[in-house]
Protein backbone atom coordinates (compact mmCIF):
# COMPACT_ATOMS: atom_id res chain seq x y z
CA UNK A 1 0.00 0.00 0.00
CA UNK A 2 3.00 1.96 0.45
CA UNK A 3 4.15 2.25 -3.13
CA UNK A 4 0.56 3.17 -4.18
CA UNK A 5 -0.35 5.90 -1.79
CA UNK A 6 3.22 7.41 -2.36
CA UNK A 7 3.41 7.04 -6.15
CA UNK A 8 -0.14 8.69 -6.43
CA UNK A 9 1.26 11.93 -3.90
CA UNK A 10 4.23 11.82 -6.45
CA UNK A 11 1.79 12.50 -9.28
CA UNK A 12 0.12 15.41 -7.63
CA UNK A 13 3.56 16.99 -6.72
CA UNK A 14 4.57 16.54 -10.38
CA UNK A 15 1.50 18.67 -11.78
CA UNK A 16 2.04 21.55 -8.43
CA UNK A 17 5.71 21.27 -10.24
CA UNK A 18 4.36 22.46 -13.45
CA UNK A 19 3.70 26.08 -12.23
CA UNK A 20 6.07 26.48 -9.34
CA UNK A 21 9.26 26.17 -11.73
CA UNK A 22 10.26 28.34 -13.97
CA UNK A 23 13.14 26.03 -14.71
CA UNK A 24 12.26 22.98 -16.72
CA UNK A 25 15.90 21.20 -16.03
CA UNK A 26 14.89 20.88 -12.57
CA UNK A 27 11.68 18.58 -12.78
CA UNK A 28 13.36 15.56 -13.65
CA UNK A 29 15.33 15.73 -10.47
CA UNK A 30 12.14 16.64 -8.82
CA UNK A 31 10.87 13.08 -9.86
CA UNK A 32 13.82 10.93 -9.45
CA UNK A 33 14.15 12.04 -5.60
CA UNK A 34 10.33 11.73 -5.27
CA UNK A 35 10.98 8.24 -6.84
CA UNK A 36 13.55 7.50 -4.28
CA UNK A 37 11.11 8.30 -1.47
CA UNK A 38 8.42 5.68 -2.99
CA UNK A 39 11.10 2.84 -3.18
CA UNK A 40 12.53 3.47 0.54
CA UNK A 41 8.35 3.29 1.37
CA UNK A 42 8.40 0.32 -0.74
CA UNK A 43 11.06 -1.06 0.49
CA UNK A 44 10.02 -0.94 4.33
CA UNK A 45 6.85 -2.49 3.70
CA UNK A 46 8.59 -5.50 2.54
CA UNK A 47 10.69 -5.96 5.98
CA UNK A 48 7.83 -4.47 7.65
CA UNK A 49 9.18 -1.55 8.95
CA UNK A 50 6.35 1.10 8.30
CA UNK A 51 3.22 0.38 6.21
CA UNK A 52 -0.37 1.80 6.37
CA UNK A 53 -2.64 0.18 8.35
CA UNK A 54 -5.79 0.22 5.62
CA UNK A 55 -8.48 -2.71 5.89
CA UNK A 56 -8.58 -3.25 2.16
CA UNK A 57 -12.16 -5.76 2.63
CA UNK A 58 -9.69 -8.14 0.29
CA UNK A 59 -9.37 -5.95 -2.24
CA UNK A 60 -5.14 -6.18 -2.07
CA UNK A 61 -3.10 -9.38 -1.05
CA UNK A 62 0.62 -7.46 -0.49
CA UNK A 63 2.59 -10.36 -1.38
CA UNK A 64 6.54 -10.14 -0.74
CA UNK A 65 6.76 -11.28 -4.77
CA UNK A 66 4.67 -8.27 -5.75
CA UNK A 67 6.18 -6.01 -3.06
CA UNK A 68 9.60 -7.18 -4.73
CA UNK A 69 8.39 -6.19 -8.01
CA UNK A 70 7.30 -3.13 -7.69
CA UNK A 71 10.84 -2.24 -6.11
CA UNK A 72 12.61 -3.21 -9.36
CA UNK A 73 10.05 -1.34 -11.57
CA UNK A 74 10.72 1.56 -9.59
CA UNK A 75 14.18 0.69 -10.19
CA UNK A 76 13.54 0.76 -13.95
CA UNK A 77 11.44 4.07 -13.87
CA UNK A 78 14.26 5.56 -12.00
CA UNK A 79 16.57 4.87 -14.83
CA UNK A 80 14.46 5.91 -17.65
CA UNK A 81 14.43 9.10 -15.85
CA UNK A 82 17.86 9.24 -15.47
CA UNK A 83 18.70 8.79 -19.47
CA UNK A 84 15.39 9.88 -20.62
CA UNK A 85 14.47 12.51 -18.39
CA UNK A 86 15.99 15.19 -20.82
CA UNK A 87 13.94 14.33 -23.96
CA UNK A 88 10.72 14.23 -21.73
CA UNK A 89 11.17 17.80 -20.99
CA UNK A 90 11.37 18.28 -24.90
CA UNK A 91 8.17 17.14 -25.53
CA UNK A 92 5.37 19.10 -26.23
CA UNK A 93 4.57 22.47 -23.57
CA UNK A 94 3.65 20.63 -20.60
CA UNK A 95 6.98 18.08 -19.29
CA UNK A 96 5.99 18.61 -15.62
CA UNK A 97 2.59 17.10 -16.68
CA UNK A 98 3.57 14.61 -18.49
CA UNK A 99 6.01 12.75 -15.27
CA UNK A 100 3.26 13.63 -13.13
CA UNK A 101 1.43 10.91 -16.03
CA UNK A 102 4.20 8.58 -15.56
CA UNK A 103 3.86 8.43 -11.58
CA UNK A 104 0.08 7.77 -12.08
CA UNK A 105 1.41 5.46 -14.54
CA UNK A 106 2.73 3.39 -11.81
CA UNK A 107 0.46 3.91 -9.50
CA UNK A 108 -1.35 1.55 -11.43
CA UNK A 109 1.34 -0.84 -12.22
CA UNK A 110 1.80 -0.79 -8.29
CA UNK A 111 -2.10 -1.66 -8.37
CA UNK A 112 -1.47 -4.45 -10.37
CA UNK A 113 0.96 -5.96 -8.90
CA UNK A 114 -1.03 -6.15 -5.45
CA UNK A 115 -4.16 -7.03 -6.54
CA UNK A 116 -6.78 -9.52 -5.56
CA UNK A 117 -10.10 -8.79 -6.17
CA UNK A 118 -11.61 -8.52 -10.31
CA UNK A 119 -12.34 -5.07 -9.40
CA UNK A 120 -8.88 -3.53 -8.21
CA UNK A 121 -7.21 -5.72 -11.28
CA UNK A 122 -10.28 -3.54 -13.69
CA UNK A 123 -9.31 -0.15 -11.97
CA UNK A 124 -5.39 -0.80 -11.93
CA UNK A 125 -5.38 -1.40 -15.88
CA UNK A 126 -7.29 1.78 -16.81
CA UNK A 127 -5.29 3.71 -14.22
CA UNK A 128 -1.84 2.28 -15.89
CA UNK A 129 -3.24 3.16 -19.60
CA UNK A 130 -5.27 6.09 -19.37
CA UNK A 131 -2.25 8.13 -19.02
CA UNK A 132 -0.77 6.35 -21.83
CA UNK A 133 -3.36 7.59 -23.94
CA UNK A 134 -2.60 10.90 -23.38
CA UNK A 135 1.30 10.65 -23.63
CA UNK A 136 1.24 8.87 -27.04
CA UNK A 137 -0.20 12.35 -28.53
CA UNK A 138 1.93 14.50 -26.52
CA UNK A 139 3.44 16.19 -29.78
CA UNK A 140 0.45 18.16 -30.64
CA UNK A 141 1.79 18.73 -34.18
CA UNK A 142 2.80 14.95 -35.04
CA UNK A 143 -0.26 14.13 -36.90
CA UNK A 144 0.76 10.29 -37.15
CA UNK A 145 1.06 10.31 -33.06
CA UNK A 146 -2.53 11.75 -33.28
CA UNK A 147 -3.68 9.00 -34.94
CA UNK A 148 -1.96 6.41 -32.80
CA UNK A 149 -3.28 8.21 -29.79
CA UNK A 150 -6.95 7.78 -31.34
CA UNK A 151 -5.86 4.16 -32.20
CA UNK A 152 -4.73 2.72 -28.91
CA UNK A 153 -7.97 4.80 -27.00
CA UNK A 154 -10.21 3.15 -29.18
CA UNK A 155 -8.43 -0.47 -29.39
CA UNK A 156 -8.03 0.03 -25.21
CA UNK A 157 -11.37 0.86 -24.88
CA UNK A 158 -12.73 -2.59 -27.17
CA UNK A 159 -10.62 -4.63 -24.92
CA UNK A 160 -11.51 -3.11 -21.77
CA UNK A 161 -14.90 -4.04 -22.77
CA UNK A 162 -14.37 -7.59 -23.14
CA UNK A 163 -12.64 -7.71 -19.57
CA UNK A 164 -16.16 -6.36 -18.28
CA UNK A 165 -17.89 -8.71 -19.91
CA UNK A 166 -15.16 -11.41 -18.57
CA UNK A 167 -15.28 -10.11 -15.28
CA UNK A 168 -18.89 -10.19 -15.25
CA UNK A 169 -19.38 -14.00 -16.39
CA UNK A 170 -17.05 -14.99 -13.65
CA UNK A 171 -19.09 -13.08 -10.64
CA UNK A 172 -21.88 -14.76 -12.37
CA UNK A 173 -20.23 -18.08 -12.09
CA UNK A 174 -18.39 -17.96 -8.70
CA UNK A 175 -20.91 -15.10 -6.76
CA UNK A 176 -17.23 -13.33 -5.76
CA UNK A 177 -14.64 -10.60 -7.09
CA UNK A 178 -12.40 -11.77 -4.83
CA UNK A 179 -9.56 -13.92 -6.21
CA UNK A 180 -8.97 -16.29 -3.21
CA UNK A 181 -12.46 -16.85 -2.95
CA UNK A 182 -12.95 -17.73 -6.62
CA UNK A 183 -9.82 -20.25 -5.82
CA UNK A 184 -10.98 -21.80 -2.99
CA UNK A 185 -14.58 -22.60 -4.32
CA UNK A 186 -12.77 -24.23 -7.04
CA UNK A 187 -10.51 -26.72 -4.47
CA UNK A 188 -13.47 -27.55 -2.93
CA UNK A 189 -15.14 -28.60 -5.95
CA UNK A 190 -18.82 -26.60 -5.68
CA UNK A 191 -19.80 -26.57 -9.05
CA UNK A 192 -20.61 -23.17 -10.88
CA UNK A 193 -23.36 -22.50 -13.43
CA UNK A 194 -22.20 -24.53 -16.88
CA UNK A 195 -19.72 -22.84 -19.14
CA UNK A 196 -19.94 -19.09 -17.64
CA UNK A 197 -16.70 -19.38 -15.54
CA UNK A 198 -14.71 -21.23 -18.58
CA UNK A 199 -16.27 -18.12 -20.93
CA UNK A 200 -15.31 -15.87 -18.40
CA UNK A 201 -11.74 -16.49 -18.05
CA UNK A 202 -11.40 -16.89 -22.21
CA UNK A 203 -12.97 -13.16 -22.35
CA UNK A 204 -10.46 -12.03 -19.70
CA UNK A 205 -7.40 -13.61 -21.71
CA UNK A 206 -8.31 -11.84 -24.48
CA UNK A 207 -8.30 -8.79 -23.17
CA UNK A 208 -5.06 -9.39 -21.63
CA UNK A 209 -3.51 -10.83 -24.54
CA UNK A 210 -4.86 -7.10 -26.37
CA UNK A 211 -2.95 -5.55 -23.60
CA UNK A 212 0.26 -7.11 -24.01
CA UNK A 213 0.57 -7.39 -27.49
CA UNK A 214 0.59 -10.99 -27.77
CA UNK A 215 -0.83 -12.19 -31.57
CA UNK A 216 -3.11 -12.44 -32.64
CA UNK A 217 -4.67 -9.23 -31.06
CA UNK A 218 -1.49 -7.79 -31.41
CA UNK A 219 -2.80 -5.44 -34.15
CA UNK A 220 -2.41 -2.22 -32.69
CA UNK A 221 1.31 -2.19 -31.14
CA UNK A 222 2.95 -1.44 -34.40
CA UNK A 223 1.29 1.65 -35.41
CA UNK A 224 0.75 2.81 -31.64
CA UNK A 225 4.71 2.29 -31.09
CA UNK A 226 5.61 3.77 -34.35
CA UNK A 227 3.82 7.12 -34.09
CA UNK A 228 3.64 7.67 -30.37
CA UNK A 229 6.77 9.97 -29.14
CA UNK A 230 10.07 7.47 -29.31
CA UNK A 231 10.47 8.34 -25.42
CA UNK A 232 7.43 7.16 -24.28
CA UNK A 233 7.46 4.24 -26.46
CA UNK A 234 10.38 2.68 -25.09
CA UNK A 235 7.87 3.53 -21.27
CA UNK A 236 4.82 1.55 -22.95
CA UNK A 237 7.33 -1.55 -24.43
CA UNK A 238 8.90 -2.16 -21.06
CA UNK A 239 7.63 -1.19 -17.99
CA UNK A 240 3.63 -1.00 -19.03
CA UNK A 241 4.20 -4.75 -20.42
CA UNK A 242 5.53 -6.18 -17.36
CA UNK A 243 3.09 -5.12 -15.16
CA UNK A 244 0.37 -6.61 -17.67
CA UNK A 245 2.38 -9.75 -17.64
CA UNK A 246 2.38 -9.95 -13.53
CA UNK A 247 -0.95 -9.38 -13.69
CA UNK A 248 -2.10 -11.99 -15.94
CA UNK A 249 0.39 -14.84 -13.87
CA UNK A 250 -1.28 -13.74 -10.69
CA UNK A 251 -4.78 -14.31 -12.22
CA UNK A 252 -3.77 -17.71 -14.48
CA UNK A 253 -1.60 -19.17 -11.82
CA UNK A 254 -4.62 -21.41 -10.56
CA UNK A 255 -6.81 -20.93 -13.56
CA UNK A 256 -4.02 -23.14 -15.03
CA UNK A 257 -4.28 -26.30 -13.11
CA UNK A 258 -8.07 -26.27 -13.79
CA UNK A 259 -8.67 -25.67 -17.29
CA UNK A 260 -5.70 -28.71 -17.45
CA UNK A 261 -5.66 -29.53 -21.45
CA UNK A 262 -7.31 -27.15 -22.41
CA UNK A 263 -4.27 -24.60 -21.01
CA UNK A 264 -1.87 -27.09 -22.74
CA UNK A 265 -3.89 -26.22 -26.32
CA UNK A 266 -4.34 -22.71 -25.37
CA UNK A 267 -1.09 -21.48 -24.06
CA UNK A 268 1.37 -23.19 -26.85
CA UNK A 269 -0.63 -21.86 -29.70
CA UNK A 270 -0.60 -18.18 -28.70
CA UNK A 271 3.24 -18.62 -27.92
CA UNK A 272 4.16 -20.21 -31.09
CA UNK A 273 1.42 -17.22 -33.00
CA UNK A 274 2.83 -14.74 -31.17
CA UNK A 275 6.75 -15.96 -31.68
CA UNK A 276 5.73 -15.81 -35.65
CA UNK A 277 3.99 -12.82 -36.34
CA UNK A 278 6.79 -10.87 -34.18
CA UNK A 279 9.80 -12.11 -35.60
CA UNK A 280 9.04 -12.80 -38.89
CA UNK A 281 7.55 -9.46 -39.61
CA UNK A 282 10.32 -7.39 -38.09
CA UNK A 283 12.51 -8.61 -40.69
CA UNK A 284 10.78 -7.31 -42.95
CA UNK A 285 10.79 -3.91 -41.56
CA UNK A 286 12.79 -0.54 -42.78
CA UNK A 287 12.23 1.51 -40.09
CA UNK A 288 14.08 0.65 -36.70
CA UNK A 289 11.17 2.05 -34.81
CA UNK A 290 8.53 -0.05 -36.81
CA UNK A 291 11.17 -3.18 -36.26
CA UNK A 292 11.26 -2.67 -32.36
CA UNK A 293 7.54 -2.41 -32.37
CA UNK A 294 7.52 -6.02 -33.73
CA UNK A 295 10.49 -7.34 -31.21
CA UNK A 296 7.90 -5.98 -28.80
CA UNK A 297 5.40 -8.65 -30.12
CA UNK A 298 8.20 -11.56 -30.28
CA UNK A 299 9.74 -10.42 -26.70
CA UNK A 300 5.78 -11.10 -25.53
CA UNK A 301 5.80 -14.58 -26.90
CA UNK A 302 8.62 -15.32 -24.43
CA UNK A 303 6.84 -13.68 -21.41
CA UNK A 304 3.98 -15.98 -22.28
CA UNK A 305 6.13 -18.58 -20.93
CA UNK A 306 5.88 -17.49 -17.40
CA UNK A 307 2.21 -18.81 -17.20
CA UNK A 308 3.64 -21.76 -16.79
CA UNK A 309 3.04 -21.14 -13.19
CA UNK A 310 6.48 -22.32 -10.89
CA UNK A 311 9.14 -21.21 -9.36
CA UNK A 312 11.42 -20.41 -12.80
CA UNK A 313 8.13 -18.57 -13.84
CA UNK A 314 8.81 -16.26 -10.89
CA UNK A 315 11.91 -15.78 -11.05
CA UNK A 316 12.27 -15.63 -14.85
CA UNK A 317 9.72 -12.57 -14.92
CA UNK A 318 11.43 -10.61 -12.57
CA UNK A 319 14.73 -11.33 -14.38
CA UNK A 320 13.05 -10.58 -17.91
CA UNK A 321 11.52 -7.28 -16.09
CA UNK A 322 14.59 -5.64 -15.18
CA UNK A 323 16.92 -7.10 -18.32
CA UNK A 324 14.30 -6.65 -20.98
CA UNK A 325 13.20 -3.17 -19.51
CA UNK A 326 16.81 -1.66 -19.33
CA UNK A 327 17.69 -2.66 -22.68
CA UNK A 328 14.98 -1.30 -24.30
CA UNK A 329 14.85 1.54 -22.08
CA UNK A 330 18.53 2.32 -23.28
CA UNK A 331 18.09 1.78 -27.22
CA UNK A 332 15.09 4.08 -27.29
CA UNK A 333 16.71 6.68 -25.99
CA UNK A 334 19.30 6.56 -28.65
CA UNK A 335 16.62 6.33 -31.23
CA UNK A 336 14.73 9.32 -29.87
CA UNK A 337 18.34 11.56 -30.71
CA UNK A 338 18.72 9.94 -34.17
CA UNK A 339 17.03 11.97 -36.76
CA UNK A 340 16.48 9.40 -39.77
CA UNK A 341 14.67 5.94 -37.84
CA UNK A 342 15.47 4.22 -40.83
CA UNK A 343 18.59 1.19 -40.91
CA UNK A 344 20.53 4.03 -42.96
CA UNK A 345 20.30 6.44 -40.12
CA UNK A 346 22.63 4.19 -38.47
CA UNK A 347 25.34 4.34 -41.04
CA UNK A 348 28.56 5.24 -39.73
CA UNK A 349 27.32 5.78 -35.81
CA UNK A 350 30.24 3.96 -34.67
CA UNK A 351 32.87 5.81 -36.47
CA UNK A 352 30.92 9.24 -35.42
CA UNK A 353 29.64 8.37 -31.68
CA UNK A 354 32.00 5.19 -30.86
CA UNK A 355 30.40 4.75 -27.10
CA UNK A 356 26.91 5.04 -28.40
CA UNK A 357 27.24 2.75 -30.89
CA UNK A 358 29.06 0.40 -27.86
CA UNK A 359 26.14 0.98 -25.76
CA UNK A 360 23.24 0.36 -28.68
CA UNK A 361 25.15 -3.06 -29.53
CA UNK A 362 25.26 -3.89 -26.01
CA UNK A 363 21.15 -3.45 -25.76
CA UNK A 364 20.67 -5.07 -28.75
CA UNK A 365 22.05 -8.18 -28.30
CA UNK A 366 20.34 -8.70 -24.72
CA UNK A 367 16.96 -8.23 -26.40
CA UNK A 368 18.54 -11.14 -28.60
CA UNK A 369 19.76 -13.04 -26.05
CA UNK A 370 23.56 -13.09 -26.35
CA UNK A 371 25.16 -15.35 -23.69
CA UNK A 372 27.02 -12.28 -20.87
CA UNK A 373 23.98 -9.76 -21.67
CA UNK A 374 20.86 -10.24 -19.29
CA UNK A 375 18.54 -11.03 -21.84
CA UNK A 376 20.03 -14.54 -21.74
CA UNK A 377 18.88 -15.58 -18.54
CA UNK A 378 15.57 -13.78 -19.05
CA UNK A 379 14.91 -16.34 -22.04
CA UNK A 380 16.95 -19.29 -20.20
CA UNK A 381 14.20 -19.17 -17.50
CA UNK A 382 11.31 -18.62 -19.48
CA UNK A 383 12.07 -21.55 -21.05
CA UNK A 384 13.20 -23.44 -17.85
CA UNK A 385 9.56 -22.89 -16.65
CA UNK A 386 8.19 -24.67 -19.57
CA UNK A 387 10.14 -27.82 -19.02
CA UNK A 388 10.00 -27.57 -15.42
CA UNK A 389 5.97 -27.53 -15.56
CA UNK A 390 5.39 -30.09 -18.39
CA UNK A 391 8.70 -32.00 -18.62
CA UNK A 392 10.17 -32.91 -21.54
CA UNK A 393 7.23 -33.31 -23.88
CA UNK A 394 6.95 -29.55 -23.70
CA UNK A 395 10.45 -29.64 -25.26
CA UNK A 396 9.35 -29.23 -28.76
CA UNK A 397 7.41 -25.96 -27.76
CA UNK A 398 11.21 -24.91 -26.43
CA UNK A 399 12.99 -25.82 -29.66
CA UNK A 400 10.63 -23.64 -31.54
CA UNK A 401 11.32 -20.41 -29.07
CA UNK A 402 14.66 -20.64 -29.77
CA UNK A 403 14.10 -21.12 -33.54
CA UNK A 404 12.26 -17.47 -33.23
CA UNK A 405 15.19 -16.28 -31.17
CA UNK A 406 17.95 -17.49 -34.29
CA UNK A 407 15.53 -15.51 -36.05
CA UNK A 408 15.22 -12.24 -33.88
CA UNK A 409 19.36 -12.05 -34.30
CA UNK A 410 18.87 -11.56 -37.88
CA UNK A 411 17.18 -8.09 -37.35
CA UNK A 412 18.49 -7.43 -34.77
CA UNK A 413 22.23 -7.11 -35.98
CA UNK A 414 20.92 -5.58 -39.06
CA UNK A 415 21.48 -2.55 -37.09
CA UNK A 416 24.76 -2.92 -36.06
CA UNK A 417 25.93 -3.59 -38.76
CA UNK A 418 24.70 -0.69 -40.33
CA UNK A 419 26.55 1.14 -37.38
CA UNK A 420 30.23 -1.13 -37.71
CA UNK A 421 29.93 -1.87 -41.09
CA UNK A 422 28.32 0.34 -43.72
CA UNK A 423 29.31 4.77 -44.41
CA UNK A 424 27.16 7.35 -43.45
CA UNK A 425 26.77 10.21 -41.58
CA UNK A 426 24.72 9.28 -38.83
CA UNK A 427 22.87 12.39 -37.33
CA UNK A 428 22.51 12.08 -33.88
CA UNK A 429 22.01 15.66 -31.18
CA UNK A 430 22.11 16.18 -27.75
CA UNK A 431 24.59 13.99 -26.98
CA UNK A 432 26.20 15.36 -23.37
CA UNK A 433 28.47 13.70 -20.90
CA UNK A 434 25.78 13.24 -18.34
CA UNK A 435 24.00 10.98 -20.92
CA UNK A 436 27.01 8.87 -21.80
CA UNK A 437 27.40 8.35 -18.10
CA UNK A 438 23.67 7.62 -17.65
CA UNK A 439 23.79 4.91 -20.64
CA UNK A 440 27.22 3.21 -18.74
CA UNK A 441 24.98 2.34 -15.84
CA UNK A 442 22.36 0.93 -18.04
CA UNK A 443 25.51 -1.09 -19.67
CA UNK A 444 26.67 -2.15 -16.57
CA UNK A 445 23.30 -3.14 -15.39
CA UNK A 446 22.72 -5.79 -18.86
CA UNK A 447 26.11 -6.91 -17.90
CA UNK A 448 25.92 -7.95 -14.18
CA UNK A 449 22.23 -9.70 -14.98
CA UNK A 450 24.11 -11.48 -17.42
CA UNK A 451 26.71 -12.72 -15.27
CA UNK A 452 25.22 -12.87 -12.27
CA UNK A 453 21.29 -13.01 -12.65
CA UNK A 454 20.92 -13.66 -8.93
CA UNK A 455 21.32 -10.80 -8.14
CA UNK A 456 17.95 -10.14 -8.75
CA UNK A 457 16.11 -13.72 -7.84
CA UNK A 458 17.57 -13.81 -4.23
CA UNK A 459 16.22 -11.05 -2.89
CA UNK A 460 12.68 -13.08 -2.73
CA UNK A 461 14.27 -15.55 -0.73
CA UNK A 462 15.51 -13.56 2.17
């Protein structure tokens, strides 16, 4: 509860911020130490230190998994501020505005991550994406980010719908919100009222799989991606898809063991779907932007894998999280200072910005999964949770994924080689000391997960 109330205070002193300084510079320290503040709130509700005392009716379950999790997407937030926080003040007329967004942003993510009744897990997605709405169109004058604006409202909107209806079916079923409740009237085995809580939870999928870009509702991503500001997009890739991914394992994690073969039809077909329109499209792409809107879908295909509910699940997500978030965190906000999006705006970036081009290799191959970058043991333990749930006869599912993943190098290295390999003159602005250093820590950060991933996992054992 900490995280929540604090993150939501944030927010307000963001938009106060907006007409009490002058200064613009200074708002992105503003929210970085007001960050810091939520994570040392977070952080003491986890050892139990200092929490509100708020009878929730079991509308929350604070879990020390969740409670973990939001302390590493603060984490994350913290360092898109830190290399970002420059170009958000470069957006559109309103910057203190648009963090105050962001910390609503994760007010909902903290939501999310805490939830346990069909209600909160309803009011925590449209308080995550509403603000999203609004930042996709923050450059008034972009008519394409207009349009993407309009598309992801109205695309939100349809799926939000069918999580109504979902929600609805399964108080019709069960007679509860409540999560545990709906659980335990399930181990007991009272019967519910014929297919409504089997039509229910197919409804709710849907609308997750909508949220998180998994195919085939995957749809909107690449124009929403494409046209919404390059700095936010990296925000909506990372962060907003994790916290859509813990929320649909929370929800699944006992939905799985009773919808039994049907989950084993369900779950490898929009994996393999997913994998496939990702990957292979993104090859096809010329723009960089367009072609990270795709790894987006692919990238969701492997986060699928964590509803095989277990202990690498767990792990594996919170690994994937922080890996997956910094390293796309890091190459969009190189791609927000290139001026041509295109593989030929790359040309010749190593021989004019040698670090940068270090740095966008670096990020790259995590999201590929290069052995000594984090994203390697993000996909090792996706896949671990697979075999670890269904032994080896899942193993075919696991041979595929990394089939997809050969194929995700291909595009992936298209760009570095256009930065290593091919002339140009790469046009890239605003490149200052503080941001080199900024995009070392991110470096450091893929390089430690990948060397030492427990750094992250053991922190939900003590």
């Amino acid at each position: 509860m900490n995280a929540i109330i604090f993150s939501a205070l944030g927010g307000v002193i963001m938009m106060f911020s907006s007409f009490l300084l002058k200064n613009r510079s200074w708002l992105k320290y503003i929210a970085m130490i007001v960050l810091a503040i939520v994570f040392v709130a977070n952080y003491q509700e986890i050892y139990g230190t200092f929490h509100f005392n708020i009878d929730t009716k079991g509308m929350f379950a604070f879990t020390k998994f969740g409670l973990y999790f939001n302390s590493l997407i603060i984490i994350s937030i913290f360092l898109y501020f830190l290399v970002s926080g420059s170009q958000i003040e470069k957006v559109g007329n309103y910057p203190a505005e648009y963090f105050a967004l962001i910390f609503f942003i994760l007010d909902g993510v903290f939501i999310l991550s805490s939830y346990n009744s069909l209600l909160t897990l309803f009011l925590g997605i449209e308080i995550m994406t509403i603000p999203l709405y609004i930042l996709t169109g923050a450059e008034k004058n972009n008519l394409k980010g207009n349009e993407a604006s309009l598309k992801y409202f109205l695309m939100g909107t349809f799926s939000t719908g069918i999580m109504l209806m979902g929600i609805a079916l399964l108080y019709g079923a069960t007679g509860s919100f409540n999560i545990e409740a709906m659980s335990s009237l399930s181990s007991l085995g009272i019967p519910f009222y014929g297919i409504l809580e089997p039509l229910g939870m197919i409804f709710i999928l849907v609308a997750f799989l909508f949220k998180v870009s998994a195919a085939p509702f995957h749809f909107w991503a690449p124009d929403v991606y494409d046209g919404a500001p390059s700095v936010f997009t990296g925000l909506m890739a990372s962060v907003v898809k994790a916290a859509g991914f813990i929320a649909f394992i929370h929800l699944f994690q006992n939905k799985s063991i009773e919808m039994a073969d049907s989950w084993k039809i369900l779950l490898p077909f929009f994996i393999i779907l997913t994998l496939l329109f990702g990957n292979i499209t993104a090859v096809f792409q010329q723009s960089v932007k367009r072609m990270l809107a795709y790894s987006s879908i692919a990238q969701a295909g492997f986060m699928l894998f964590a509803l095989y509910n277990n202990t690498f699940s767990k792990e594996g997500i919170l690994i994937y999280t922080i890996a997956y978030t910094v390293a796309t965190l890091g190459i969009f906000s190189i791609l927000g200072k290139m001026k041509d999006h295109s593989y030929d705006g790359f040309n010749g970036l190593a021989k004019k910005q040698p670090f940068i081009a270090f740095a966008n290799t670096v990020f790259f191959m995590s999201l590929a999964g290069i052995p000594l970058t984090g994203g390697f043991f993000a996909k090792y333990f996706m896949l671990s949770a697979a075999i670890s749930a269904n032994g080896i006869g899942i193993l075919w599912l696991v041979i595929v994924a990394l089939i997809f993943a050969a194929v995700s190098v291909y595009y992936y290295f298209g760009v570095i080689k256009s930065m290593y390999f091919k002339e140009g003159e790469a046009e890239i602005s605003d490149v200052t000391p503080a941001y080199k250093y900024a995009l070392v820590i991110l470096v450091i950060i893929v390089f430690v997960l990948g060397i030492y991933p427990s750094i992250v996992t053991n922190w939900l054992y003590f």
